[in-house]
C-alpha atoms as a PDB file:
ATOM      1  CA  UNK A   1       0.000   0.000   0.000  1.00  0.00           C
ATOM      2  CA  UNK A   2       1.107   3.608  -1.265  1.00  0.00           C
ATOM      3  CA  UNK A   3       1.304   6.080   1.993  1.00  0.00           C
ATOM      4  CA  UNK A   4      -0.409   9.531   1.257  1.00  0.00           C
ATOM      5  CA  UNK A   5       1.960  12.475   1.147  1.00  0.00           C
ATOM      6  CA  UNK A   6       1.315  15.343   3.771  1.00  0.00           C
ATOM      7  CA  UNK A   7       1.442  17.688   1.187  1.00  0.00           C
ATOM      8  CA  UNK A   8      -1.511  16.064  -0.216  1.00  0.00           C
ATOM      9  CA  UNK A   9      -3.926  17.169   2.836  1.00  0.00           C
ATOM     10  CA  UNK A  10      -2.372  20.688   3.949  1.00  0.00           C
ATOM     11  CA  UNK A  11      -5.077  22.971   4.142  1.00  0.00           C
ATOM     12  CA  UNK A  12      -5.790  26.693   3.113  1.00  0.00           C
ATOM     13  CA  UNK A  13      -4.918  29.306   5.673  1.00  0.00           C
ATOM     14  CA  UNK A  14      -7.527  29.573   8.862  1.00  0.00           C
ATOM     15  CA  UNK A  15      -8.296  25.574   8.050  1.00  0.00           C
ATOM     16  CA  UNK A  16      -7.167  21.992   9.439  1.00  0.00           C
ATOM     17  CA  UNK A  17      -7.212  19.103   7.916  1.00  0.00           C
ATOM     18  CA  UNK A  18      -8.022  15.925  10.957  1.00  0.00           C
ATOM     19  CA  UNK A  19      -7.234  12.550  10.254  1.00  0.00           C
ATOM     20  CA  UNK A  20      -9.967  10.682  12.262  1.00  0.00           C
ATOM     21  CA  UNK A  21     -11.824   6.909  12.378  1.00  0.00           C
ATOM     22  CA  UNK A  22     -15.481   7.037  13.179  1.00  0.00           C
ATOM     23  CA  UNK A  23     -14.983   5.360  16.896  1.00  0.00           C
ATOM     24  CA  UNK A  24     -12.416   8.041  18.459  1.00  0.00           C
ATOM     25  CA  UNK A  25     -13.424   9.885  21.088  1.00  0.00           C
ATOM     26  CA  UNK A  26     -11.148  12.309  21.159  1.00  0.00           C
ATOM     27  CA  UNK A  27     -11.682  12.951  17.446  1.00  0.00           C
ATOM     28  CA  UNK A  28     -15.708  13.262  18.548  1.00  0.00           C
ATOM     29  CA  UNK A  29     -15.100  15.917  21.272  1.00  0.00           C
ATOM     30  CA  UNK A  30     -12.238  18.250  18.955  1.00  0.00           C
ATOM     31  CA  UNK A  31     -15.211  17.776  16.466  1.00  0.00           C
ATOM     32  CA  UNK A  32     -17.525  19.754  18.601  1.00  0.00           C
ATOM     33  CA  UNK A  33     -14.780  21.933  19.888  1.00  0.00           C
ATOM     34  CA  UNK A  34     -14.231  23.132  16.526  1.00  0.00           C
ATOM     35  CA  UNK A  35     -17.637  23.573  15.598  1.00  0.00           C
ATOM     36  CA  UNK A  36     -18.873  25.573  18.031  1.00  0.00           C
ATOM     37  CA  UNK A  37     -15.682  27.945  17.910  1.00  0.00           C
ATOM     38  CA  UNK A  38     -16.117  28.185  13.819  1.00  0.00           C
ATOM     39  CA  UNK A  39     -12.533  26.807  13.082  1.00  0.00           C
ATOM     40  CA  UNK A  40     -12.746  25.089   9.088  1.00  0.00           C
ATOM     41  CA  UNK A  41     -11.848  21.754   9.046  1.00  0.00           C
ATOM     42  CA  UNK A  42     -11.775  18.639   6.434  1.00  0.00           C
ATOM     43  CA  UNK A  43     -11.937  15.147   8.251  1.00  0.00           C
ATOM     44  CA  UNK A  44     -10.209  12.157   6.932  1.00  0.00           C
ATOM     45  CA  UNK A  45     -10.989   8.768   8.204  1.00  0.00           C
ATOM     46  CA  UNK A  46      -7.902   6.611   8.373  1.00  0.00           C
ATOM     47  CA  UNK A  47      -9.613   3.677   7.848  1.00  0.00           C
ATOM     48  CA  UNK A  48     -11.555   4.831   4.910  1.00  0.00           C
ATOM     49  CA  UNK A  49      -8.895   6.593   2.722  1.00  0.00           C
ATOM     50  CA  UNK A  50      -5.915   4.199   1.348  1.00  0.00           C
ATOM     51  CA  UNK A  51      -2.644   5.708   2.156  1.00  0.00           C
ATOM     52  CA  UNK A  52      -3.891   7.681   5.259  1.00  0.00           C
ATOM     53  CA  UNK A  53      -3.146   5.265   8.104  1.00  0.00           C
ATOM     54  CA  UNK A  54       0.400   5.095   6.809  1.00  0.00           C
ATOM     55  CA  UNK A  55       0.979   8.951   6.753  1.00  0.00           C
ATOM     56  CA  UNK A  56      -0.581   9.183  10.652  1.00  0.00           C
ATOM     57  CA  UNK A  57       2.033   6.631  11.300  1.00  0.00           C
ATOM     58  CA  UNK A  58       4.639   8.511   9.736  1.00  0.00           C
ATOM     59  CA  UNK A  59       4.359  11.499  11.898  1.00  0.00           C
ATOM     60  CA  UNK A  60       3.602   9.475  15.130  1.00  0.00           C
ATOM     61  CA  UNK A  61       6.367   6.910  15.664  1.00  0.00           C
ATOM     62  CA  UNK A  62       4.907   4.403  13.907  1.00  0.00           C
ATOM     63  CA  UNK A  63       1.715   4.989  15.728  1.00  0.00           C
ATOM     64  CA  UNK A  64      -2.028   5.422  14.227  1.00  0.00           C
ATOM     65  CA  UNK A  65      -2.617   7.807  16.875  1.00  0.00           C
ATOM     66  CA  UNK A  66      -6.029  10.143  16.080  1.00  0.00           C
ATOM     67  CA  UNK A  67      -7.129  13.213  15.952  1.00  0.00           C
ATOM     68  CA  UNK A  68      -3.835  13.754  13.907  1.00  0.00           C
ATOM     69  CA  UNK A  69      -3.830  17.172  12.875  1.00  0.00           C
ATOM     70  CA  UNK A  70      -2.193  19.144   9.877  1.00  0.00           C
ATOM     71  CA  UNK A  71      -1.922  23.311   9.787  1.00  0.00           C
ATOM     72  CA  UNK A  72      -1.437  25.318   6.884  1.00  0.00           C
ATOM     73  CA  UNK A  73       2.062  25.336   7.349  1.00  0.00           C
ATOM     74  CA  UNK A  74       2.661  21.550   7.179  1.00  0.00           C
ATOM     75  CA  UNK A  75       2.989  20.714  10.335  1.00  0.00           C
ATOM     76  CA  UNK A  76       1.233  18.338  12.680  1.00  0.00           C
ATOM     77  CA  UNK A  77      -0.282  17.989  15.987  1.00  0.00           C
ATOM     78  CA  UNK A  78      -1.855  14.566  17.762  1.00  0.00           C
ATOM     79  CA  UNK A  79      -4.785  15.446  20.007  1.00  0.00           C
ATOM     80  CA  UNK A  80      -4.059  18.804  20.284  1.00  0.00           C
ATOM     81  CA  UNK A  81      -6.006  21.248  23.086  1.00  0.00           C
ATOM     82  CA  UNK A  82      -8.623  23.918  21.002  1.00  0.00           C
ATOM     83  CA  UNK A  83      -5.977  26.278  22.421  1.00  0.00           C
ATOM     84  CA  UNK A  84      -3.108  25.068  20.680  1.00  0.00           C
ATOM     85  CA  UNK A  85      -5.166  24.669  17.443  1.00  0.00           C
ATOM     86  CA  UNK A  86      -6.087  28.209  17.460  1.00  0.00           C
ATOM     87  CA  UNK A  87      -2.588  29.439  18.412  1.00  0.00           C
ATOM     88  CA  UNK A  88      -0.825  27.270  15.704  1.00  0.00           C
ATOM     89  CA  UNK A  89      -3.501  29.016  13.693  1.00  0.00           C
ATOM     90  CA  UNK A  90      -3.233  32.346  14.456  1.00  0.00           C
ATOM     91  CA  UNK A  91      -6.722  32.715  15.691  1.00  0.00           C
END
């Protein structure tokens, strides 16, 4: 199996782009977080979307850790706080 490139999911500026499964309960509650502070974001289930699982592992020590996050500027965050999603943001 091809791994995704990160490059492939960096988002626009003011977005994130979450790499999720349906079952996570963190992902569930950063969902909400995120929704009712208005912060854009594009979900992408691991276990859905070939190539995604590996990239998660890639930036987490061989790990499929979720919510894995990626900012406009490339970088990535696992379970992050709302506050250090809006400060890597800017918001």
């Amino acid at each position: 199996m091809t791994t995704a490139s990160l490059s492939e999911y960096t988002p626009e500026a003011g977005a994130i782009t979450m790499f999720s499964t349906v079952w996570c309960g963190y992902c569930k509650r950063l969902k909400l977080m995120l929704d009712k502070t208005g912060i854009a974001y594009t979900v992408v289930d691991i276990e859905e979307t070939p190539g995604t699982e590996e990239l998660v592992k890639s930036v987490n020590g061989g790990n499929a850790v979720v919510p894995t996050l990626v900012f406009p500027d490339g970088t990535t965050a696992t379970n992050p706080s709302l506050p250090e999603v809006r400060a890597r943001l800017g918001a």
